[in-house]
Protein backbone atom coordinates (compact mmCIF):
# COMPACT_ATOMS: atom_id res chain seq x y z
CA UNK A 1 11.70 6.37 -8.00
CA UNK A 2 10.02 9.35 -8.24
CA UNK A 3 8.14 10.95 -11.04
CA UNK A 4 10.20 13.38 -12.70
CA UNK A 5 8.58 14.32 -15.88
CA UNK A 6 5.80 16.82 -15.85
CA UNK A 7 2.15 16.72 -16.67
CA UNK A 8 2.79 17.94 -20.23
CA UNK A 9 5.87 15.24 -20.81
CA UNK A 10 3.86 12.59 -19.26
CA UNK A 11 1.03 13.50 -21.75
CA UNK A 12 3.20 13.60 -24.73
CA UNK A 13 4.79 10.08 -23.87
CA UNK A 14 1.63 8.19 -23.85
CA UNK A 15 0.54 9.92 -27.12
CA UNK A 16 3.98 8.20 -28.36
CA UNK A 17 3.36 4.88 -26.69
CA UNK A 18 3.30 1.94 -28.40
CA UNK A 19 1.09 -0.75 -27.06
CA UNK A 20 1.21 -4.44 -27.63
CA UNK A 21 -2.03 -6.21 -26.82
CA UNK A 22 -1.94 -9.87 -28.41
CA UNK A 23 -1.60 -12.67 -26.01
CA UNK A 24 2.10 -14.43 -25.09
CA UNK A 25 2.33 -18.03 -25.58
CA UNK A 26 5.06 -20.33 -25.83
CA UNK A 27 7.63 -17.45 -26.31
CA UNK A 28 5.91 -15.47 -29.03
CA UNK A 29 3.14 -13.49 -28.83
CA UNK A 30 -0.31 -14.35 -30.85
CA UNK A 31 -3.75 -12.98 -31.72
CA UNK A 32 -6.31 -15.15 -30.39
CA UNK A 33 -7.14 -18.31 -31.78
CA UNK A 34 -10.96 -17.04 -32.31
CA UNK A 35 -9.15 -13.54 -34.04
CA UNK A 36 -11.80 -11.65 -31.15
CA UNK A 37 -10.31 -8.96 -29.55
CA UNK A 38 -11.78 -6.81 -26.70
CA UNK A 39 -11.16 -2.62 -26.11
CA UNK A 40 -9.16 -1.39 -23.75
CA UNK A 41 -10.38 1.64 -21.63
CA UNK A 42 -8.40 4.31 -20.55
CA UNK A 43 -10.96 4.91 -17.41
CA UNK A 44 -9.67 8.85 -17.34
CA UNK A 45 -11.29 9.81 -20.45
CA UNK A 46 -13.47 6.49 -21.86
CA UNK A 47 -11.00 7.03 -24.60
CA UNK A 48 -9.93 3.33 -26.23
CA UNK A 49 -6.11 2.51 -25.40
CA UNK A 50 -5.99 -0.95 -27.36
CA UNK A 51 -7.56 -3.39 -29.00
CA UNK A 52 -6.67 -6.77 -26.76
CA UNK A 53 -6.61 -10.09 -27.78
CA UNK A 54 -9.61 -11.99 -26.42
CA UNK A 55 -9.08 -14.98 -25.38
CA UNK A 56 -11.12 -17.94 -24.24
CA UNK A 57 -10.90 -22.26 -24.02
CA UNK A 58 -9.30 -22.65 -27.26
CA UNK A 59 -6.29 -20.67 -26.12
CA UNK A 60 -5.71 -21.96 -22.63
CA UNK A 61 -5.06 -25.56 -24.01
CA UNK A 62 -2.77 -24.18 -26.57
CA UNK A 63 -0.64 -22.36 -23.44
CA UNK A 64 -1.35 -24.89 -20.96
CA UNK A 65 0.70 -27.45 -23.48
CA UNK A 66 3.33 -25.03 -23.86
CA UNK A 67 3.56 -24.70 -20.01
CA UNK A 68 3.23 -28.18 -19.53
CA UNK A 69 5.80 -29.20 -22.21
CA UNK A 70 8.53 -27.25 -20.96
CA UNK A 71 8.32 -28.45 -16.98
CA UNK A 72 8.26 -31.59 -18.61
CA UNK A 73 11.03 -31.00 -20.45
CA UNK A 74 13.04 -29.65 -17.84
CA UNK A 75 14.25 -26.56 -19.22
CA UNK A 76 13.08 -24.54 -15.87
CA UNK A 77 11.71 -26.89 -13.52
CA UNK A 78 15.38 -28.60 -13.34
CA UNK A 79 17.55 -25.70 -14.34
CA UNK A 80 20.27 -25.30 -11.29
CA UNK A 81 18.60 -23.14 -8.55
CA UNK A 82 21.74 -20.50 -8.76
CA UNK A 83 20.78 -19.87 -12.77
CA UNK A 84 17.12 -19.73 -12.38
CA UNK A 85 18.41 -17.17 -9.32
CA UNK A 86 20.12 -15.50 -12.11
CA UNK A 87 17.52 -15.24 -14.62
CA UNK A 88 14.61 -13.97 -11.90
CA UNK A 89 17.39 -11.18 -10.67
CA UNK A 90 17.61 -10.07 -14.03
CA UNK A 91 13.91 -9.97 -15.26
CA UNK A 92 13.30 -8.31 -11.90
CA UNK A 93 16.41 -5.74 -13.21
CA UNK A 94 14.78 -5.46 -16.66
CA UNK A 95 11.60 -4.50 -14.96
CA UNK A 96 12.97 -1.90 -13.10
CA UNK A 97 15.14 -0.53 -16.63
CA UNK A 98 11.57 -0.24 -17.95
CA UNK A 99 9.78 1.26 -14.98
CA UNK A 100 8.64 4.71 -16.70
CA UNK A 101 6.87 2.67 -19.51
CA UNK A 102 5.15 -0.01 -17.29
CA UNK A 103 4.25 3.08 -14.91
CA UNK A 104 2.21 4.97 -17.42
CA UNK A 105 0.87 1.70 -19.22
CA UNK A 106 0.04 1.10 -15.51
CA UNK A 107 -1.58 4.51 -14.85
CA UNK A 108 -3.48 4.75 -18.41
CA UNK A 109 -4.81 1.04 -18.32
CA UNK A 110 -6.24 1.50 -14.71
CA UNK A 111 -6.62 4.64 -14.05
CA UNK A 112 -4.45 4.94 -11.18
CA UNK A 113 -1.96 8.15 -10.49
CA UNK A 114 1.16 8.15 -12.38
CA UNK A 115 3.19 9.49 -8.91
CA UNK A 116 1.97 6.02 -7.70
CA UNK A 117 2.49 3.89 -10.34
CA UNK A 118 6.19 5.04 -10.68
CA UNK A 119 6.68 5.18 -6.62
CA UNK A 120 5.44 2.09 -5.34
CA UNK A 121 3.30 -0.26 -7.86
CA UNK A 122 6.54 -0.60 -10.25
CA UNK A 123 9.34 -0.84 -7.73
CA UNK A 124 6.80 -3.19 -5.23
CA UNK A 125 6.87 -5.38 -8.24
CA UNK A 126 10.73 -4.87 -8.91
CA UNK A 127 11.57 -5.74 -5.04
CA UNK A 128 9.12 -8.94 -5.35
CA UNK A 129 10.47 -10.55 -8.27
CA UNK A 130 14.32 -9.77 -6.97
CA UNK A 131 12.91 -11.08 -3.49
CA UNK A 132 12.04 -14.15 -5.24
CA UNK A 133 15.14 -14.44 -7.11
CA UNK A 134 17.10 -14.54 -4.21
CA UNK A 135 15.44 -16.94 -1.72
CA UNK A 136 16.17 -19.55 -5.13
CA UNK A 137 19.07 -20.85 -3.62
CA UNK A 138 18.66 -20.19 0.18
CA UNK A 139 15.88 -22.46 0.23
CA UNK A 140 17.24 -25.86 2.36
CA UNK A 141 15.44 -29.26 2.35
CA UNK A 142 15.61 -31.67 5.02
CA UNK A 143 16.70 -34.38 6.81
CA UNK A 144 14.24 -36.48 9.16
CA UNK A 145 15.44 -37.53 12.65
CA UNK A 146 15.83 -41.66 11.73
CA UNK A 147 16.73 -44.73 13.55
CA UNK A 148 21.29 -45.43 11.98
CA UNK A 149 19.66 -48.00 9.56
CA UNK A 150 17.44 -45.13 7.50
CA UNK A 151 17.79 -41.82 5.92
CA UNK A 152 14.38 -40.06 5.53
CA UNK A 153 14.75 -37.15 3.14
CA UNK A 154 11.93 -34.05 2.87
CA UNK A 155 12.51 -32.20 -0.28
CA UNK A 156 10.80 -29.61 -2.70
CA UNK A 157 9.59 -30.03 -5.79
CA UNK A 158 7.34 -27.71 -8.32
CA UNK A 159 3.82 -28.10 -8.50
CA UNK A 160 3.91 -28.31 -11.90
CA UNK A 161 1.53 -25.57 -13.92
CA UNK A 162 0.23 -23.24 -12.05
CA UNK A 163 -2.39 -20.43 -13.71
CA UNK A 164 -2.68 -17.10 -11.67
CA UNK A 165 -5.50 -15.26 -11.99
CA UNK A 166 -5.06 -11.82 -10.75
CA UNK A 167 -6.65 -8.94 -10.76
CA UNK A 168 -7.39 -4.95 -11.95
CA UNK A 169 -6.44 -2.77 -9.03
CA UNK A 170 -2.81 -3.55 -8.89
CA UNK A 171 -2.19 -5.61 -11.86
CA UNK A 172 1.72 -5.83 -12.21
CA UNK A 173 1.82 -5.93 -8.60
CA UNK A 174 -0.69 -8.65 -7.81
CA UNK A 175 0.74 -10.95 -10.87
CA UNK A 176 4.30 -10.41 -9.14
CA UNK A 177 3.45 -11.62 -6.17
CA UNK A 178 2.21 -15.03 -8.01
CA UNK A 179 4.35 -15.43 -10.60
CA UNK A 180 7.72 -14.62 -8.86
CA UNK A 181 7.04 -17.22 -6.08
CA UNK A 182 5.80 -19.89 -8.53
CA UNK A 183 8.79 -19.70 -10.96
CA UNK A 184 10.88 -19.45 -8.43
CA UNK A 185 9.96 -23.03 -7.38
CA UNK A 186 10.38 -24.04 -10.66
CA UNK A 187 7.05 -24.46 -12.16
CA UNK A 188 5.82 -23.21 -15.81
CA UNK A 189 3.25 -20.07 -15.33
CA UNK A 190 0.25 -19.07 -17.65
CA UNK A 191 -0.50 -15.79 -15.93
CA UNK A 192 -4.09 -14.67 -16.58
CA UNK A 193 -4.71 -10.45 -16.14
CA UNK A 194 -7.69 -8.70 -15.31
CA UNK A 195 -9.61 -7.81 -18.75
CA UNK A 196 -9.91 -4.42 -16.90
CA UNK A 197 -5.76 -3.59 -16.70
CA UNK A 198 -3.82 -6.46 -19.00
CA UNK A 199 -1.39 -4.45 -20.78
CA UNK A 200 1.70 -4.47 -18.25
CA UNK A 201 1.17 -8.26 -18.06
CA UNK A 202 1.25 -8.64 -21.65
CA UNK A 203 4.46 -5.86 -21.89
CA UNK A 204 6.65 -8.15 -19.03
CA UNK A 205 6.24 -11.06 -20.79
CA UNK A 206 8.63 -10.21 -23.17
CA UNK A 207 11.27 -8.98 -20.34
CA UNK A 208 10.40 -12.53 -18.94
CA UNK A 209 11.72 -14.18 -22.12
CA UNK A 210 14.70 -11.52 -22.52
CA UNK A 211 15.59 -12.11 -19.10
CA UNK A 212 16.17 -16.06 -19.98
CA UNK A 213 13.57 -17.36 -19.38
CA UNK A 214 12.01 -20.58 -21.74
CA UNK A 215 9.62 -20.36 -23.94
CA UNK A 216 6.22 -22.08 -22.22
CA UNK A 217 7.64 -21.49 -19.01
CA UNK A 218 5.71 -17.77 -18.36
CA UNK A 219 2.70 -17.24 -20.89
CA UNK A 220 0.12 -14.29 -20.67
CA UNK A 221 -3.38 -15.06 -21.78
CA UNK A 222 -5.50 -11.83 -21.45
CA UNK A 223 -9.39 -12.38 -21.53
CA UNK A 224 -12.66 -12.49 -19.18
CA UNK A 225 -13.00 -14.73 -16.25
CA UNK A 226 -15.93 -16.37 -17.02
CA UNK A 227 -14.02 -17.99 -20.81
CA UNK A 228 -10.36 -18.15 -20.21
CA UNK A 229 -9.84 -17.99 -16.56
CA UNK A 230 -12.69 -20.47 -16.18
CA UNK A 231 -10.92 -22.64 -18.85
CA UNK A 232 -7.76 -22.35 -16.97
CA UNK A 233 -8.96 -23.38 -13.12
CA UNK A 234 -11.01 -26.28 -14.72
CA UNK A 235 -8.58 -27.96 -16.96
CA UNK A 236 -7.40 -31.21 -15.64
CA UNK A 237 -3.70 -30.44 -16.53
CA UNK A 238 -3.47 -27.20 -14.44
CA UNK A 239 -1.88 -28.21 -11.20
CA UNK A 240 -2.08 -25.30 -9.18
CA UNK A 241 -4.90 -22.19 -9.35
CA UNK A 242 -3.40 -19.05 -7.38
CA UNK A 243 -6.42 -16.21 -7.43
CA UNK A 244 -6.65 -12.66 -5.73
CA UNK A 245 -10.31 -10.89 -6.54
CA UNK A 246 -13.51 -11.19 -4.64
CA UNK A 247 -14.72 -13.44 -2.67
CA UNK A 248 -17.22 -14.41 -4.82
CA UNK A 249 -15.33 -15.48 -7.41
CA UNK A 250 -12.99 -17.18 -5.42
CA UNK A 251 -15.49 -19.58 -4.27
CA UNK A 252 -16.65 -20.14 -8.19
CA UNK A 253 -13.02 -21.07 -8.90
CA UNK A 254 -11.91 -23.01 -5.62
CA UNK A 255 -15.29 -25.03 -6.75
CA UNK A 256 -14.40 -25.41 -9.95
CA UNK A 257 -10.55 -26.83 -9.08
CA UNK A 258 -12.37 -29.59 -7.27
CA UNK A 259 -14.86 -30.05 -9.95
CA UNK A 260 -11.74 -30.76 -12.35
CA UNK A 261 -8.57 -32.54 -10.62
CA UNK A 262 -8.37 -31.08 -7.22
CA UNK A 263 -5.34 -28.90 -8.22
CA UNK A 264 -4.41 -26.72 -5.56
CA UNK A 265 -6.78 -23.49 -5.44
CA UNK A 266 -5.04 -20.25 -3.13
CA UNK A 267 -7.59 -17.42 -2.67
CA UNK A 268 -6.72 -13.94 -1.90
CA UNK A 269 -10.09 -12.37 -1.25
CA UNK A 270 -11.51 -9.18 -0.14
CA UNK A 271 -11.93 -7.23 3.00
CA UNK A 272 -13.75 -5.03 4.76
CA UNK A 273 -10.79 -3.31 6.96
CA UNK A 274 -11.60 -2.47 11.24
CA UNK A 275 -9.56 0.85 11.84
CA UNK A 276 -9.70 0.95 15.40
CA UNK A 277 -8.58 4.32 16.79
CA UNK A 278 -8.84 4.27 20.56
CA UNK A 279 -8.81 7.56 22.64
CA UNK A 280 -5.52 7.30 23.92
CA UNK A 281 -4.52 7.06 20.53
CA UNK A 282 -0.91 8.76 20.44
CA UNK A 283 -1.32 10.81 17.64
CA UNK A 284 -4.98 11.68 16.06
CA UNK A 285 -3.57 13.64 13.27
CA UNK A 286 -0.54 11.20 12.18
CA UNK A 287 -4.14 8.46 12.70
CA UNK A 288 -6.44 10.49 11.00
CA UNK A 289 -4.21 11.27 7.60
CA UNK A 290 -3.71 7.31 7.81
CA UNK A 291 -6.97 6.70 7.82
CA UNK A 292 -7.89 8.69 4.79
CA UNK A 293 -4.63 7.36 2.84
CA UNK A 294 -6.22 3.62 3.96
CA UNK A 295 -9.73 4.63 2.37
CA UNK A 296 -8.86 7.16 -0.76
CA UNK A 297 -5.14 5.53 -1.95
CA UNK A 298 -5.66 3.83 -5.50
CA UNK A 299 -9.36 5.36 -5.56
CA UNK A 300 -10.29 3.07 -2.73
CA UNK A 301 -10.22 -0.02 -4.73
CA UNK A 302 -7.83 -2.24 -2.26
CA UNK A 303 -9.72 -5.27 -0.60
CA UNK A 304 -7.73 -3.88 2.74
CA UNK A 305 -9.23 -0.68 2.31
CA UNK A 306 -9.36 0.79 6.08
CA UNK A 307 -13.57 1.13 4.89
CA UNK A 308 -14.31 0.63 8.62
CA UNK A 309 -13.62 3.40 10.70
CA UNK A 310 -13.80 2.42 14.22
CA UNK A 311 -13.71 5.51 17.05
CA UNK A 312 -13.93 5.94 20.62
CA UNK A 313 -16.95 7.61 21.04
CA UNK A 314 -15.61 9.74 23.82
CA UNK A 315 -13.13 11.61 20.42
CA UNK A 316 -15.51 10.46 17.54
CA UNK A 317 -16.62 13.83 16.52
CA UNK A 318 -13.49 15.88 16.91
CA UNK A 319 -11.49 13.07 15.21
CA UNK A 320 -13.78 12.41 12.22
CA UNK A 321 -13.34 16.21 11.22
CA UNK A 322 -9.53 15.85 10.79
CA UNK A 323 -10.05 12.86 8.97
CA UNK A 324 -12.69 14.98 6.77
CA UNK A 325 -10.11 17.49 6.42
CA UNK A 326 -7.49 15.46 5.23
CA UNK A 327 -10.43 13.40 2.41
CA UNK A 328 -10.72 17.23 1.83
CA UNK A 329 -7.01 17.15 0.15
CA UNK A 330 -7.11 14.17 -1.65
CA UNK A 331 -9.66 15.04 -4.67
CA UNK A 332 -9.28 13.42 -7.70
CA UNK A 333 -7.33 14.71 -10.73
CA UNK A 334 -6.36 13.46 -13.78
CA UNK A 335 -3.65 10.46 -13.29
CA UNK A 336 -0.79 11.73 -15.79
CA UNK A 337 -0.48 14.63 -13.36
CA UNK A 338 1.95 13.83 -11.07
CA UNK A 339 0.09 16.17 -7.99
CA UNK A 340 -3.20 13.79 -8.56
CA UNK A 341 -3.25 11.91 -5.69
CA UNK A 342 -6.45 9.74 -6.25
CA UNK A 343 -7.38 8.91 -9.78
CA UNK A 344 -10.23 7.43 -11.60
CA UNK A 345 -12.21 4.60 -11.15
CA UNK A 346 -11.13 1.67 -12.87
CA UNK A 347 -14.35 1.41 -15.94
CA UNK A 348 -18.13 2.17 -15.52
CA UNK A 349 -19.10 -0.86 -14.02
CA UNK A 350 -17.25 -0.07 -10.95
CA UNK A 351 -18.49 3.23 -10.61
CA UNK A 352 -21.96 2.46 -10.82
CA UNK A 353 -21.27 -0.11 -8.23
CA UNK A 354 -20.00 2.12 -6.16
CA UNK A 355 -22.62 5.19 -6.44
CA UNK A 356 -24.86 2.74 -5.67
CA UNK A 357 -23.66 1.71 -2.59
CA UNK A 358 -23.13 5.46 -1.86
CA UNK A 359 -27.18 5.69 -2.32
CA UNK A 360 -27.41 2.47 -0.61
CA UNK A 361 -25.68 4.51 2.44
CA UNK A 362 -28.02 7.99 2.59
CA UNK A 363 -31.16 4.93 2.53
CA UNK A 364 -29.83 3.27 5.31
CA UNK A 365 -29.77 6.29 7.78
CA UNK A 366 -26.15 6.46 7.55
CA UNK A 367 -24.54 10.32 7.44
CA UNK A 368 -22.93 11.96 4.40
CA UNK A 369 -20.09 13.92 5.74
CA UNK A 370 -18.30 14.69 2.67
CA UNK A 371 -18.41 13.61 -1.11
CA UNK A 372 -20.80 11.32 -2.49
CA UNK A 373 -20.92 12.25 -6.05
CA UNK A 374 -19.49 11.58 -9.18
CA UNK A 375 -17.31 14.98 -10.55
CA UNK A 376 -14.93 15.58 -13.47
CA UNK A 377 -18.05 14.33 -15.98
CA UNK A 378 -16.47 16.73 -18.56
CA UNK A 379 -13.45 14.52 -18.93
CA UNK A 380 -15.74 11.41 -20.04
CA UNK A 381 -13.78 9.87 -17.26
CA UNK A 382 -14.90 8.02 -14.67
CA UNK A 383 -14.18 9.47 -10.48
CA UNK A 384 -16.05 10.05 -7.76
CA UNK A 385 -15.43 12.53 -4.84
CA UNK A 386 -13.97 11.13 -1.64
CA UNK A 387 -16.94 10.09 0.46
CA UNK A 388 -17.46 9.81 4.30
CA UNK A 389 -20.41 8.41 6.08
CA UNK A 390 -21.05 8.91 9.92
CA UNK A 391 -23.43 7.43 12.24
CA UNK A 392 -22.88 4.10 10.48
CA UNK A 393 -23.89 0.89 12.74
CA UNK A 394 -21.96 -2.60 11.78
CA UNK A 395 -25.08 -4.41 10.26
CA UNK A 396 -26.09 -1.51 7.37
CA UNK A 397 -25.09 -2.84 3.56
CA UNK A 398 -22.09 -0.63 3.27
CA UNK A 399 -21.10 -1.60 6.45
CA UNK A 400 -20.75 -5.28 5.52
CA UNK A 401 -19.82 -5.52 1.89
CA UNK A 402 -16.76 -4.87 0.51
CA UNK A 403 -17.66 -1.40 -2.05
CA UNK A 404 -13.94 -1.15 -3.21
CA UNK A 405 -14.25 2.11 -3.90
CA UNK A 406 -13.60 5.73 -1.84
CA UNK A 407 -16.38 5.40 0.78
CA UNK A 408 -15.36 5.35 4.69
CA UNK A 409 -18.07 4.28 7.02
CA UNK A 410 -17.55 5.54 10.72
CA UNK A 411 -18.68 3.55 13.50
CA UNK A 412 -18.41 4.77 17.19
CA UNK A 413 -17.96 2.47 19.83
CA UNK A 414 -17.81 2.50 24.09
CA UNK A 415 -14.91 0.71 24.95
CA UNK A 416 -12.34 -1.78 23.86
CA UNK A 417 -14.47 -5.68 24.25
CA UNK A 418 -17.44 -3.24 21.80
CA UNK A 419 -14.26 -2.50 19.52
CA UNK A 420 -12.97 -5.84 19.30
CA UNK A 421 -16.57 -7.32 18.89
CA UNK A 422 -17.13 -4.94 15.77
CA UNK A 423 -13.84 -5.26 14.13
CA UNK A 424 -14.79 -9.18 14.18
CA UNK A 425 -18.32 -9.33 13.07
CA UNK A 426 -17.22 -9.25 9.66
CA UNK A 427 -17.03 -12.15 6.92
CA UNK A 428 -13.40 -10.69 5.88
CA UNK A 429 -11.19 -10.66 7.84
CA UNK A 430 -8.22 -9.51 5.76
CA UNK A 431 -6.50 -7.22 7.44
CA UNK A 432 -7.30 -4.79 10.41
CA UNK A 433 -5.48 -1.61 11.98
CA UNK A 434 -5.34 -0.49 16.06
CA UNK A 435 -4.14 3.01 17.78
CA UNK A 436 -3.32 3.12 21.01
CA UNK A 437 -0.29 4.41 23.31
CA UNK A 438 -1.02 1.77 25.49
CA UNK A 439 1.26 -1.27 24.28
CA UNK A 440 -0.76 -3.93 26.15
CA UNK A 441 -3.85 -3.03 24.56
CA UNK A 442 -2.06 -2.73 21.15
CA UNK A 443 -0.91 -6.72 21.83
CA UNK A 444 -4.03 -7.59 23.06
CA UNK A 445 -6.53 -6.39 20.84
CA UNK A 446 -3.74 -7.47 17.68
CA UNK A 447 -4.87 -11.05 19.09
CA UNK A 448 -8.01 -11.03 19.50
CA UNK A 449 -8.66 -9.94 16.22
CA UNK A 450 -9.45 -12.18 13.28
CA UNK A 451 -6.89 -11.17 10.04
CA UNK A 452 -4.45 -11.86 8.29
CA UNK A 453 -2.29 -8.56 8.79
CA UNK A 454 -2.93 -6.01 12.00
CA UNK A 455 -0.83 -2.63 12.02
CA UNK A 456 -0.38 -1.16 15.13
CA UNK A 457 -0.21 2.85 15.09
CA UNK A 458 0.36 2.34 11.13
CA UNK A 459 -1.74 1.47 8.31
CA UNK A 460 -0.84 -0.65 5.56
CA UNK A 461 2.59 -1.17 6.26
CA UNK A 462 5.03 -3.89 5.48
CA UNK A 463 7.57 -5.25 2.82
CA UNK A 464 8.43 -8.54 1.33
CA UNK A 465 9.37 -10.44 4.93
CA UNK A 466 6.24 -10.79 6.17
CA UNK A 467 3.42 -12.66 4.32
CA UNK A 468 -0.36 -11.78 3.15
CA UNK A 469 -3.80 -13.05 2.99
CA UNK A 470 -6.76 -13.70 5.14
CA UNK A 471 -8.61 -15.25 7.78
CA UNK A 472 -12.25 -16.47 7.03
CA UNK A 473 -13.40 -15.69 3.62
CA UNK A 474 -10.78 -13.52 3.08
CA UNK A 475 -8.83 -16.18 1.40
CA UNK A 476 -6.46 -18.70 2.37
CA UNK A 477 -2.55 -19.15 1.66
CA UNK A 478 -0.08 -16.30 1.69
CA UNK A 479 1.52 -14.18 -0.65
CA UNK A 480 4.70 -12.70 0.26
CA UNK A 481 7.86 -13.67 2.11
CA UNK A 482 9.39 -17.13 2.17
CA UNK A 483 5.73 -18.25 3.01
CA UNK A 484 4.55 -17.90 -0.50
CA UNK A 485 6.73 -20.44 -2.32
CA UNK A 486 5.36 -22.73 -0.07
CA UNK A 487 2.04 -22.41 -2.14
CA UNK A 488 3.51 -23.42 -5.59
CA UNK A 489 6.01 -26.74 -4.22
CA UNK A 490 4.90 -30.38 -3.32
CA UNK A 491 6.85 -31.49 0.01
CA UNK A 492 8.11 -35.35 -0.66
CA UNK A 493 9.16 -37.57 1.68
CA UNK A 494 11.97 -40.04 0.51
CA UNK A 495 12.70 -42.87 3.05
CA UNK A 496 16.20 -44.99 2.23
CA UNK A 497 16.88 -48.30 3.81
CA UNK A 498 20.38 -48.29 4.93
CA UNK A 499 20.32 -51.64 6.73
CA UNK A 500 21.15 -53.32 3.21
């Protein structure tokens, strides 16, 4: 879908909007048990959005017996797999009927351009849960090669509860690809947004409950990860902890699932993304556009951000300045203007964060090619300029931490073992991108390196077939494709004696 409506209509509808910002438990939705609430930022202007129901311990017991009730009860966990098929096809239909709402709650809440939101974050989300929906009943158990006198049996069941924690850069998106897999399976959900970008969460949960499904079974609890979504991966009656952030956190929560009852703890971490672009690369400008989409898309703040720039040294120069040229273009704007094609920076936190790894990059030697400031103070908003850094070796700060913001560090390198050795010397190891017209290279170097995802002569491509996540402390599990359910199901083995 495209965006149709102009700057000016856009404007006027989210004067109009109506925005709903209590928590959704049990099939209702309710102020916090405490009666806190936190503000919502709109991170264009500062401006508050909503006041948002803050929750913390009190409330995660209150929806973890409501999720917990109704897979005991039955009502989802054992509904037929062809009507839970129906009920995900039409919440993923209902999401789609509301797609111009959840795009500019989307694009308000975190900043991010409304052409996006309505493009690709909505109908990504739309294509996930139907994706989901489908695979219900297409799923087969099986039967174990036994002696005549046996019959051994491996089937599915769901986990049971499962609390995903997801997080601010693409918040429908990111919950999607948790939730739709885990109800799918048949578990009960308790789905905890980022307090940076809750309010599409907290909008879907009552197309969840229109499409038909239970009350308890899908529950939003908005609030800050260190009260509610600590609450949620320590209590001893969540069975499952499904998390995409940083990697930082991630560890704090995979501890804290076997501090409690060992539940199951999937980490989707962050990245710091090798774009390797090799001479014979078959087309530097097609590369070099990709490579400033894989920094400046969504502000930068993606954990598989292309922030590595990896270049034959021999075309280093000559190929940095078309990548310059095409940063050049993609200045920030305001995101209810459908020609903004990078927005604003999620809340002040984050941009500080990022300026100061920007300062942390002159200090270090490193290059400033382009950018590097903050611009558009007037609109009390919060963006920064697309940056580039040359003359950046693999072992300087913004070279090894993830800044998750619009900052491209550009590495030159000799030949293809150097390439593969840099690409690797990483922590992350998320996802990774190679050019080359040579299609053995493009094979070999696609194995040699460590990540979850590698694009050859593309960046950031791929739909719903193919699964997600990292290697090392990128994370662990995938998201995505038939793979995911896997995640959210416990594999039993049921072994008959027939000799009787």
């Amino acid at each position: 879908m495209s965006s149709k409506h102009t700057y000016a209509e856009w404007r006027a509808r989210a004067a109009a909007l109506s925005i709903e910002g209590r928590a959704f438990i049990d099939g209702g939705y309710v102020d916090a048990v405490s009666g806190k609430t936190f503000d919502c930022i709109n991170p264009a202007n500062g401006a508050v959005l909503a006041r948002i129901a803050e929750c913390d311990a009190e409330d995660a017991e209150y929806a973890v017996a409501a999720a917990r009730h109704a897979f005991e009860a039955g009502v989802w966990s054992r509904m037929a797999p062809r009507e839970r098929k129906t009920v995900l096809i039409r919440f993923a239909q209902l999401i789609e009927d509301h797609t111009e709402e959840l795009s500019l709650l989307e694009s308000l809440d975190a900043g991010k351009p409304i052409g996006d939101t309505t493009r690709i974050d909505i109908p990504a989300a739309v294509r996930c849960v139907r994706f989901n929906g489908e695979a219900v009943d297409k799923l087969y158990d099986e039967v174990a090669p036994t002696p005549d006198d046996a019959l051994g049996l491996v089937t599915r069941e769901p986990v049971g509860v499962v609390a995903a924690i997801v997080p601010w850069n693409f918040p429908i998106l990111m919950a999607s690809w948790k939730f739709a897999p885990a109800l799918a399976a048949g578990n009960s959900v308790i789905l905890k947004p980022s307090e940076k970008a809750p309010l599409t969460a907290i909008r879907i949960a009552r197309l969840a409950q229109q499409a038909g499904i239970p009350n308890g079974v899908f529950n939003v609890l908005p609030g800050f990860g260190g009260t509610v979504g600590k609450a949620l991966a320590l209590h001893m009656d969540v069975d499952c902890v499904a998390f995409t952030g940083s990697t930082a956190v991630g560890k704090q929560i995979m501890q804290y699932a076997g501090q409690s009852n060992l539940k199951r703890a999937w980490m989707e971490c962050g990245g710091k993304t090798p774009n390797i672009v090799f001479a014979d690369c078959p087309d530097l400008d097609a590369a070099a556009r990709a490579a400033a989409f894989g920094i400046f898309y969504n502000q930068g703040e993606m954990c598989t951000a292309g922030s590595r720039l990896l270049v034959a040294a021999s075309i280093k120069d000559a190929f940095l300045e078309k990548v310059i040229a095409a940063g050049e273009a993609m200045q920030p704007g305001d995101p209810l203007d459908p020609a903004t094609r990078m927005g604003a920076i999620v809340d002040d936190i984050q941009l500080d964060r990022v300026m100061g790894y920007i300062e942390a990059g002159r200090a270090g030697g490193a290059t400033l090619r382009l950018g590097g400031e903050r611009v558009m103070n007037e609109t009390g908003g919060y963006f920064i300029a697309p940056t580039i850094f040359d003359n950046v070796t693999n072992d300087m700060k913004i070279a090894r931490e993830e800044i998750f913001g619009p900052v491209l560090s550009t590495i030159a390198f000799t030949d293809e073992a150097e390439a593969i050795r840099i690409a690797n010397d990483s922590p992350y190891g998320l996802a990774a991108a190679v050019w080359t017209s040579n299609l053995s290279r493009g094979h070999r170097v696609a194995r040699r390196l460590r990540a979850g995802s590698v694009w050859v002569n593309c960046f950031d491509e791929g739909d719903m077939t193919v699964p997600f996540g990292g290697y090392k402390q990128s994370g662990n599990g995938r998201d995505k494709s038939l793979h995911a359910i896997d995640k959210y199901v416990e594999l039993k083995a049921t072994w008959i004696d027939l000799s009787r």
